[in-house]
Protein backbone atom coordinates (compact mmCIF):
# COMPACT_ATOMS: atom_id res chain seq x y z
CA UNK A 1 132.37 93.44 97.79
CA UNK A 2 133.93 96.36 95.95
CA UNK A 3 131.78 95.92 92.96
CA UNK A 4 128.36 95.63 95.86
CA UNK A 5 129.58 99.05 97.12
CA UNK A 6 130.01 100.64 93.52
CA UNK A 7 126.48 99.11 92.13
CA UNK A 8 125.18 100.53 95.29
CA UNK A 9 126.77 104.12 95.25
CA UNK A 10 125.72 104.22 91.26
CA UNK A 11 122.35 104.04 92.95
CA UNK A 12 122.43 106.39 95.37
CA UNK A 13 123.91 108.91 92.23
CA UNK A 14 121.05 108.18 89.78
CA UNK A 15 118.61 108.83 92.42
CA UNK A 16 120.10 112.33 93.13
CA UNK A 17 120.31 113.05 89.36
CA UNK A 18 117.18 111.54 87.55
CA UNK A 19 113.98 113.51 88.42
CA UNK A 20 111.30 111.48 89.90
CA UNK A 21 108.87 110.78 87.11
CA UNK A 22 111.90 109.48 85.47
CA UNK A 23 112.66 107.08 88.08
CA UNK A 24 109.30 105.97 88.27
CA UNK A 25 108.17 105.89 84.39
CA UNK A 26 105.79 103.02 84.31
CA UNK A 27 106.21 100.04 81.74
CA UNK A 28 102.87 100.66 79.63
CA UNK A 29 101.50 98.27 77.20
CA UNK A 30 98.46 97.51 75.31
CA UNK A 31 96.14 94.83 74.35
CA UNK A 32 92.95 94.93 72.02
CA UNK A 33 90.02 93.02 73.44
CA UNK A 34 86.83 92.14 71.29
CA UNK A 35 85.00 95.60 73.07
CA UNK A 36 88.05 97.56 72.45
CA UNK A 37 91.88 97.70 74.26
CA UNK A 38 93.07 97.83 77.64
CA UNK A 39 96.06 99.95 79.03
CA UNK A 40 98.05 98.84 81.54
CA UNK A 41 100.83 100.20 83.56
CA UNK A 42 103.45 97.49 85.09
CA UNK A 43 100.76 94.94 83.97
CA UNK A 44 98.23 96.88 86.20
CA UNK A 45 95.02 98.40 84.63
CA UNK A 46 95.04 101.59 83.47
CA UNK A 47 92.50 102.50 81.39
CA UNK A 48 90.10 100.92 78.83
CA UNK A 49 89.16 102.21 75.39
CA UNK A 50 85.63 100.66 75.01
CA UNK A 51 84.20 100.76 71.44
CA UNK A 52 81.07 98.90 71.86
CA UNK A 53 79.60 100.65 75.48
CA UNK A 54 76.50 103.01 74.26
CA UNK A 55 76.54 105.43 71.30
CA UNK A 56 80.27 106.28 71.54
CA UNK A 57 83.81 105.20 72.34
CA UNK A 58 85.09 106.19 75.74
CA UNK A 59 87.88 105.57 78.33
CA UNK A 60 86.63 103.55 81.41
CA UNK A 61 87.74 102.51 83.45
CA UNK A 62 91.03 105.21 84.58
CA UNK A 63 92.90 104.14 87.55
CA UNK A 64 94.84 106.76 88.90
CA UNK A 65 98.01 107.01 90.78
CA UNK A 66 96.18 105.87 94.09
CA UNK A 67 94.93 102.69 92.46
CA UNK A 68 91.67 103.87 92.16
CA UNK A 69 88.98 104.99 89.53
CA UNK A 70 88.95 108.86 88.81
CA UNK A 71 85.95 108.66 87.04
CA UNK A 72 82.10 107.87 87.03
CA UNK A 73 81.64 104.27 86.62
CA UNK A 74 77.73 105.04 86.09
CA UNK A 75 76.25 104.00 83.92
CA UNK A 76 78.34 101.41 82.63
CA UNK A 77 78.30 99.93 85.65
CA UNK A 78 74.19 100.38 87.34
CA UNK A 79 74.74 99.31 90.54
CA UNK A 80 77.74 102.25 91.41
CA UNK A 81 77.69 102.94 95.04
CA UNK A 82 77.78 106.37 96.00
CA UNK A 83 77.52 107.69 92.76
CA UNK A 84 74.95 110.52 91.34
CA UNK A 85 73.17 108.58 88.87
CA UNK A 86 72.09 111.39 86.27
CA UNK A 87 73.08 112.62 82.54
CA UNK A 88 72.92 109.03 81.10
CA UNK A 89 75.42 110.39 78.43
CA UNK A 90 78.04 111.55 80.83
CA UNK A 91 80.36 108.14 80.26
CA UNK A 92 83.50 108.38 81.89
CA UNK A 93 85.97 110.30 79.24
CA UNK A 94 84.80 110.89 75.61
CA UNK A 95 84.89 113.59 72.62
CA UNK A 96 81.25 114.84 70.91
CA UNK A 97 79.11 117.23 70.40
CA UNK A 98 75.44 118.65 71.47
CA UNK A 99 74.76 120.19 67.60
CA UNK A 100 76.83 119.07 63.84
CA UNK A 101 74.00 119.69 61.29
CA UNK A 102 71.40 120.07 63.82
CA UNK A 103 72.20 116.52 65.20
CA UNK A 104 72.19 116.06 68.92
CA UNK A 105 75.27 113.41 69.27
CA UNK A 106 75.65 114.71 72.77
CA UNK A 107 72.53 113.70 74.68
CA UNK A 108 71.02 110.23 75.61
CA UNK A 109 68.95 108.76 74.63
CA UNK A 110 69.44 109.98 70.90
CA UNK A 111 69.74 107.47 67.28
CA UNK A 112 72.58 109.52 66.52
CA UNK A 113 76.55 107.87 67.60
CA UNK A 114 79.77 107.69 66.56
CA UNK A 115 80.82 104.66 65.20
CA UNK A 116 84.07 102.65 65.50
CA UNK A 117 85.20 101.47 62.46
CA UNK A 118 88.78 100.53 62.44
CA UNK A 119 92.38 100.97 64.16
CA UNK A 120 94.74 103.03 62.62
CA UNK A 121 97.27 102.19 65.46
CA UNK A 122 96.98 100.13 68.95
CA UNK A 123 100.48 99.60 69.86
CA UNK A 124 103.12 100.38 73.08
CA UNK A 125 107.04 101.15 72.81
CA UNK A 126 107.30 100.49 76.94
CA UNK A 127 107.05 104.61 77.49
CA UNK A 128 103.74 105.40 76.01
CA UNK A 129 100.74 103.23 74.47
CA UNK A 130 98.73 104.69 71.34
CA UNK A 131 95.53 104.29 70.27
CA UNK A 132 94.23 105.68 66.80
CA UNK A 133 90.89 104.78 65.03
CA UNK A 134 88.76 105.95 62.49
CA UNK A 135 84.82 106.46 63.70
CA UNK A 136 82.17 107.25 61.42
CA UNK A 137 79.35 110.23 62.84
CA UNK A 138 75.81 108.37 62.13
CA UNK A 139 72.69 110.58 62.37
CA UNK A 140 69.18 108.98 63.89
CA UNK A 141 68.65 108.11 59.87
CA UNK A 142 71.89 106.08 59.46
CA UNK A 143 72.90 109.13 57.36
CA UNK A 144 76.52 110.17 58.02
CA UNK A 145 77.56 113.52 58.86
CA UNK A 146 81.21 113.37 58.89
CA UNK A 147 84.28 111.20 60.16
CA UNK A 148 86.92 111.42 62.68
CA UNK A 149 91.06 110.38 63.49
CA UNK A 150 91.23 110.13 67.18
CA UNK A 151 94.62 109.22 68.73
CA UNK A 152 94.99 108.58 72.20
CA UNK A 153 98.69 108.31 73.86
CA UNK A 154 98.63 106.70 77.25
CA UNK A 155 101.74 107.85 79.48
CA UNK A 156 102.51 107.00 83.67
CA UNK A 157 104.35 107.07 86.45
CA UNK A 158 104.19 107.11 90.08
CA UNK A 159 102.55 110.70 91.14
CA UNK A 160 100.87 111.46 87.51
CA UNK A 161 99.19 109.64 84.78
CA UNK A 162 98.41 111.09 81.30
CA UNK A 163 96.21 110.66 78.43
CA UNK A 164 96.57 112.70 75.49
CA UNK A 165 93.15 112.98 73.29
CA UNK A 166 93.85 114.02 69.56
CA UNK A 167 91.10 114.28 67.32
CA UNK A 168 90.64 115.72 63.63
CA UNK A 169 86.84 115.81 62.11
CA UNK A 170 86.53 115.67 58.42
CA UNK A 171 83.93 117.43 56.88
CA UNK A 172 83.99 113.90 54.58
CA UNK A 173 80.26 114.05 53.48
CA UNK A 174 79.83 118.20 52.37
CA UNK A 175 80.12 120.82 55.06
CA UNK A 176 79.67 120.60 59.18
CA UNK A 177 77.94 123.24 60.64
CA UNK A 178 78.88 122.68 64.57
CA UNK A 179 76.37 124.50 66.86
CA UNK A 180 76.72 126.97 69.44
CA UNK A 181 75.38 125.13 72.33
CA UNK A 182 77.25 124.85 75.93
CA UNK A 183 76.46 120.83 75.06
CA UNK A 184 79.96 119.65 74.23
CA UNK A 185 82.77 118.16 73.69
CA UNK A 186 85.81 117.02 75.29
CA UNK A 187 84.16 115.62 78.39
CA UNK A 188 85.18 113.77 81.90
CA UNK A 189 82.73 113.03 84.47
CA UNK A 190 84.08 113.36 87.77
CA UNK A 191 83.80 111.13 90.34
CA UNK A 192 80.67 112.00 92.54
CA UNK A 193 82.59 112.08 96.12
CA UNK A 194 85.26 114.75 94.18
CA UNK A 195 82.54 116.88 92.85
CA UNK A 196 82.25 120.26 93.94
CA UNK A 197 78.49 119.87 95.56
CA UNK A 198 78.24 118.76 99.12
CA UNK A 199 78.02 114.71 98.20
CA UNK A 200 76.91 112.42 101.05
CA UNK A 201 77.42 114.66 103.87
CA UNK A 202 81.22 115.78 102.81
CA UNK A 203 82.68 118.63 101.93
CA UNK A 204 82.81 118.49 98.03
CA UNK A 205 85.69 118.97 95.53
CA UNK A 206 87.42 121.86 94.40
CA UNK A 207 88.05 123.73 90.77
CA UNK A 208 90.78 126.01 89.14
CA UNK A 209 92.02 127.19 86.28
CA UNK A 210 94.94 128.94 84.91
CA UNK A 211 93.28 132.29 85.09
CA UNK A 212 93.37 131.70 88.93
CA UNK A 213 89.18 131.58 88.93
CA UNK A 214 87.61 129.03 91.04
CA UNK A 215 84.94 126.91 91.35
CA UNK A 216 81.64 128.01 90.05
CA UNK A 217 83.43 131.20 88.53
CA UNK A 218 85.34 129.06 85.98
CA UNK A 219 82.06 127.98 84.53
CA UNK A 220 81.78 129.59 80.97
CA UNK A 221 85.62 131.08 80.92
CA UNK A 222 88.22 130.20 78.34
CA UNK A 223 91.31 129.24 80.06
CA UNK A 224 94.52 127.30 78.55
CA UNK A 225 93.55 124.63 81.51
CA UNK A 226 91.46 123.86 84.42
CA UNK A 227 92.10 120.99 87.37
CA UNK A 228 89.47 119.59 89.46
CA UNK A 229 90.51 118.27 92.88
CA UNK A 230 89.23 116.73 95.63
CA UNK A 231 89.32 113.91 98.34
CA UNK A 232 88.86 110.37 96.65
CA UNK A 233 89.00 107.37 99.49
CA UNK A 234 90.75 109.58 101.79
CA UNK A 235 93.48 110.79 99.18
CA UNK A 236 93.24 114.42 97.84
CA UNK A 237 93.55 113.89 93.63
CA UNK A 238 92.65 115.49 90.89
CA UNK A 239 91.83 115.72 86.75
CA UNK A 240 93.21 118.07 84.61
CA UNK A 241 92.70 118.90 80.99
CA UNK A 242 95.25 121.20 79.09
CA UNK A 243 94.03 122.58 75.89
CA UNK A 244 97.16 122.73 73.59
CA UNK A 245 97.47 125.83 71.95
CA UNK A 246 97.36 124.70 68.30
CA UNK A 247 94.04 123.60 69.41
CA UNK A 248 90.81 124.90 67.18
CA UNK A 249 90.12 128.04 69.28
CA UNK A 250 92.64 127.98 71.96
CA UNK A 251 92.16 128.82 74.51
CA UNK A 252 88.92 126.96 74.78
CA UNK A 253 86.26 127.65 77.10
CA UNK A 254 85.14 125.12 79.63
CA UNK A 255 81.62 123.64 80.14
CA UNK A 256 82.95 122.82 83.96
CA UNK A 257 79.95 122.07 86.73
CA UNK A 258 79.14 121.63 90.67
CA UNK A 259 77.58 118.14 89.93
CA UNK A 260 80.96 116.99 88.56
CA UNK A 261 80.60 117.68 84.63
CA UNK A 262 84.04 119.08 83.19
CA UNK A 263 84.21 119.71 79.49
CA UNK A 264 86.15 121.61 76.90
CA UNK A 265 83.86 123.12 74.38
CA UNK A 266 85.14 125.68 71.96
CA UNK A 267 81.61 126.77 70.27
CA UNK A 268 78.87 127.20 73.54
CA UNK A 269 79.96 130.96 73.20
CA UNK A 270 76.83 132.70 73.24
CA UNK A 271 75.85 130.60 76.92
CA UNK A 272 79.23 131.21 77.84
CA UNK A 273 79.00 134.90 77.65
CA UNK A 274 75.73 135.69 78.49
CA UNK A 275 74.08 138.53 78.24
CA UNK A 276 77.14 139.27 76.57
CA UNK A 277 77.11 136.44 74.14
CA UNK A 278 75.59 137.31 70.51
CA UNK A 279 73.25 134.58 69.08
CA UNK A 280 75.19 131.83 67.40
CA UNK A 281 78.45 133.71 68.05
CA UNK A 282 80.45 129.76 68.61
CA UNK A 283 78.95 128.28 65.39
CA UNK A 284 81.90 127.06 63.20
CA UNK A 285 81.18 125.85 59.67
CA UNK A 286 83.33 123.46 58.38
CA UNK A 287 83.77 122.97 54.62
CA UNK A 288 83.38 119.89 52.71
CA UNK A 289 86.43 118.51 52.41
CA UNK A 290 87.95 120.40 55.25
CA UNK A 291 89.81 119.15 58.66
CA UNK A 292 89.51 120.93 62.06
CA UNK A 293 91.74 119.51 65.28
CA UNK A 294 91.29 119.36 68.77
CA UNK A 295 93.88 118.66 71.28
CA UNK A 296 94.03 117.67 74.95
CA UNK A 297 96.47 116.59 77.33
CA UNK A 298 94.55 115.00 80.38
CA UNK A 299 96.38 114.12 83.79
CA UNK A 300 95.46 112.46 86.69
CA UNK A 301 97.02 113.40 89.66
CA UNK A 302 97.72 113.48 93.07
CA UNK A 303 97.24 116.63 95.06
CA UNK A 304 95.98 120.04 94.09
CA UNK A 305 96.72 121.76 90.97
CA UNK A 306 100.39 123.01 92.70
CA UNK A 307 101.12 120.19 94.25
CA UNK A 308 100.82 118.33 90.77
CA UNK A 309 102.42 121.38 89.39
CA UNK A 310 99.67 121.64 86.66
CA UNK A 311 100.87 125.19 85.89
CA UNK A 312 104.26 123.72 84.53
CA UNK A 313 102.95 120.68 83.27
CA UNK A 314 101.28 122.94 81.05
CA UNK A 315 104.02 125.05 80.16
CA UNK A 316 106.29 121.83 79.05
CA UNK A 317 102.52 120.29 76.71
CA UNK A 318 102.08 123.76 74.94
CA UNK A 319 105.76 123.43 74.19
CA UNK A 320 105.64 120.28 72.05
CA UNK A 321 105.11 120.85 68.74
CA UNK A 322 102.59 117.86 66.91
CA UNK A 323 103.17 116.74 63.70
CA UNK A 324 100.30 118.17 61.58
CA UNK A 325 100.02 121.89 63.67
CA UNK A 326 98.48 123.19 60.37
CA UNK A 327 94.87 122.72 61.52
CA UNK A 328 92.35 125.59 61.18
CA UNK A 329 92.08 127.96 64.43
């Protein structure tokens, strides 16, 4: 009896002590599949790295802290109810670009894609799953342009769930001239009920960023992050995507829109800005040989962007210090 009433006040104490996404960290683990490797959370589905799903790799499906998807299922999945079904290449969560050497690997349908061509890493230590590979950029020729590292880090628990996107380009085949074009590159496709348009008689979702700009005014601005929020199934959630501050360009600026696009793109500078903007102002050439990094934290959320305290999430990412900060800015 004594020891019941000790177990149970221990308990009570480590409730009062441990913050909650402590108390709710989720057991995640990973398993590779022949079309790529599933997340899961508790044994529930997470997310899905798919390698083999059109001319890219991508995350899809993400199930959020509600239990449900928190991202386009179109068009990997035709038949989507309620779903806008434009921008073929809008797939759920993926990294590319709209110009390197002239080559469209943003748009569908193109010849040019990124190809999978091995795992670095695909593993789980109980707190966090990682997923690294090695992808090959293929022009409409079959002539490669360059390579990439990606490393994804899956993290949950019960109010927020995370995926950090880490990529490094190699200028591997002579130098990479990326384009300025508002046609990139970290992108998520929101849901269509959560975008900010009026979508099947609702009232639409909502966007922010860290400047304190909303909705259509964040189009075009560089901000350290933006969060897009809105009612999914009857529960308010949201994405946001932090741009880490040893990030190529930080603070990037965001290719963020009505219909539910929302994408970091460091190079669209002269859309971005305008009349303001000077012609090919965001063009970055890379040189052969060379490395430039891009880095993302993405969370999934409940709430608005304070009550998912996206302000201090931030604060904590831009904090951590990766391994390899020496990447060009």
């Amino acid at each position: 009896m004594l020891r019941t009433i000790a177990g149970i006040a221990t308990l009570l104490l480590l409730s009062l002590v441990l913050p909650p996404t402590a108390a709710l960290a989720a057991e995640v683990a990973v398993e590779k599949h022949d079309g790529g490797a599933k997340v899961t959370l508790d044994g529930k589905p997470f997310a899905d790295y798919l390698i083999k799903t059109g001319p890219k790799p991508i995350v899809w499906p993400i199930i959020g802290p509600t239990g449900k998807e928190m991202t386009r299922a179109f068009p990997m999945r035709l038949d989507a109810k309620d779903e806008r079904k434009d921008h073929l290449h809008h797939r759920s969560l993926w990294f590319t670009h709209g110009s390197v050497n002239d080559v469209d690997f943003w748009s569908e349908p193109s010849r040019a894609k990124q190809v999978h061509r091995e795992y670095l890493k695909c593993d789980a230590d109980g707190k966090r799953a990682t997923i690294s590979t090695v992808n090959d950029w293929i022009d409409g020729t079959g002539k490669k342009q360059c390579e990439d590292v990606r490393t994804l880090t899956f993290r949950g628990d019960g109010d927020v769930r995370s995926i950090d996107f880490d990529i490094t380009i190699k200028a591997s085949e002579g130098p990479v001239k990326f384009g300025d074009t508002k046609e990139g590159s970290m992108g998520v496709r929101i849901p269509s009920v959560m975008d900010l348009k009026q979508t099947l008689g609702k009232k639409g979702g909502n966007i922010v960023n860290a400047n304190g700009d909303r909705d259509g005014a964040t189009w075009g601005k560089s901000a350290p992050w933006v969060d897009y929020y809105g009612a999914l199934d009857g529960d308010l959630v949201g994405i946001a995507i932090l741009n880490h501050p040893s990030s190529f360009r930080y603070p990037t600026y965001w290719h963020v829109r009505d219909y539910g696009l929302f994408a970091a793109n460091p190079f669209g500078l002269h859309d971005f800005k305008g009349k303001d903007g000077k012609a090919h102002e965001g063009e970055y050439i890379l040189p052969a040989g060379e490395t430039v990094t891009f880095r993302y934290r993405l969370l999934f959320h409940k709430g608005d962007e304070q009550g998912a305290k996206v302000a201090e999430a931030f604060e904590a990412y831009s904090k951590e210090q990766p391994a390899d900060v020496g990447a060009k800015k």
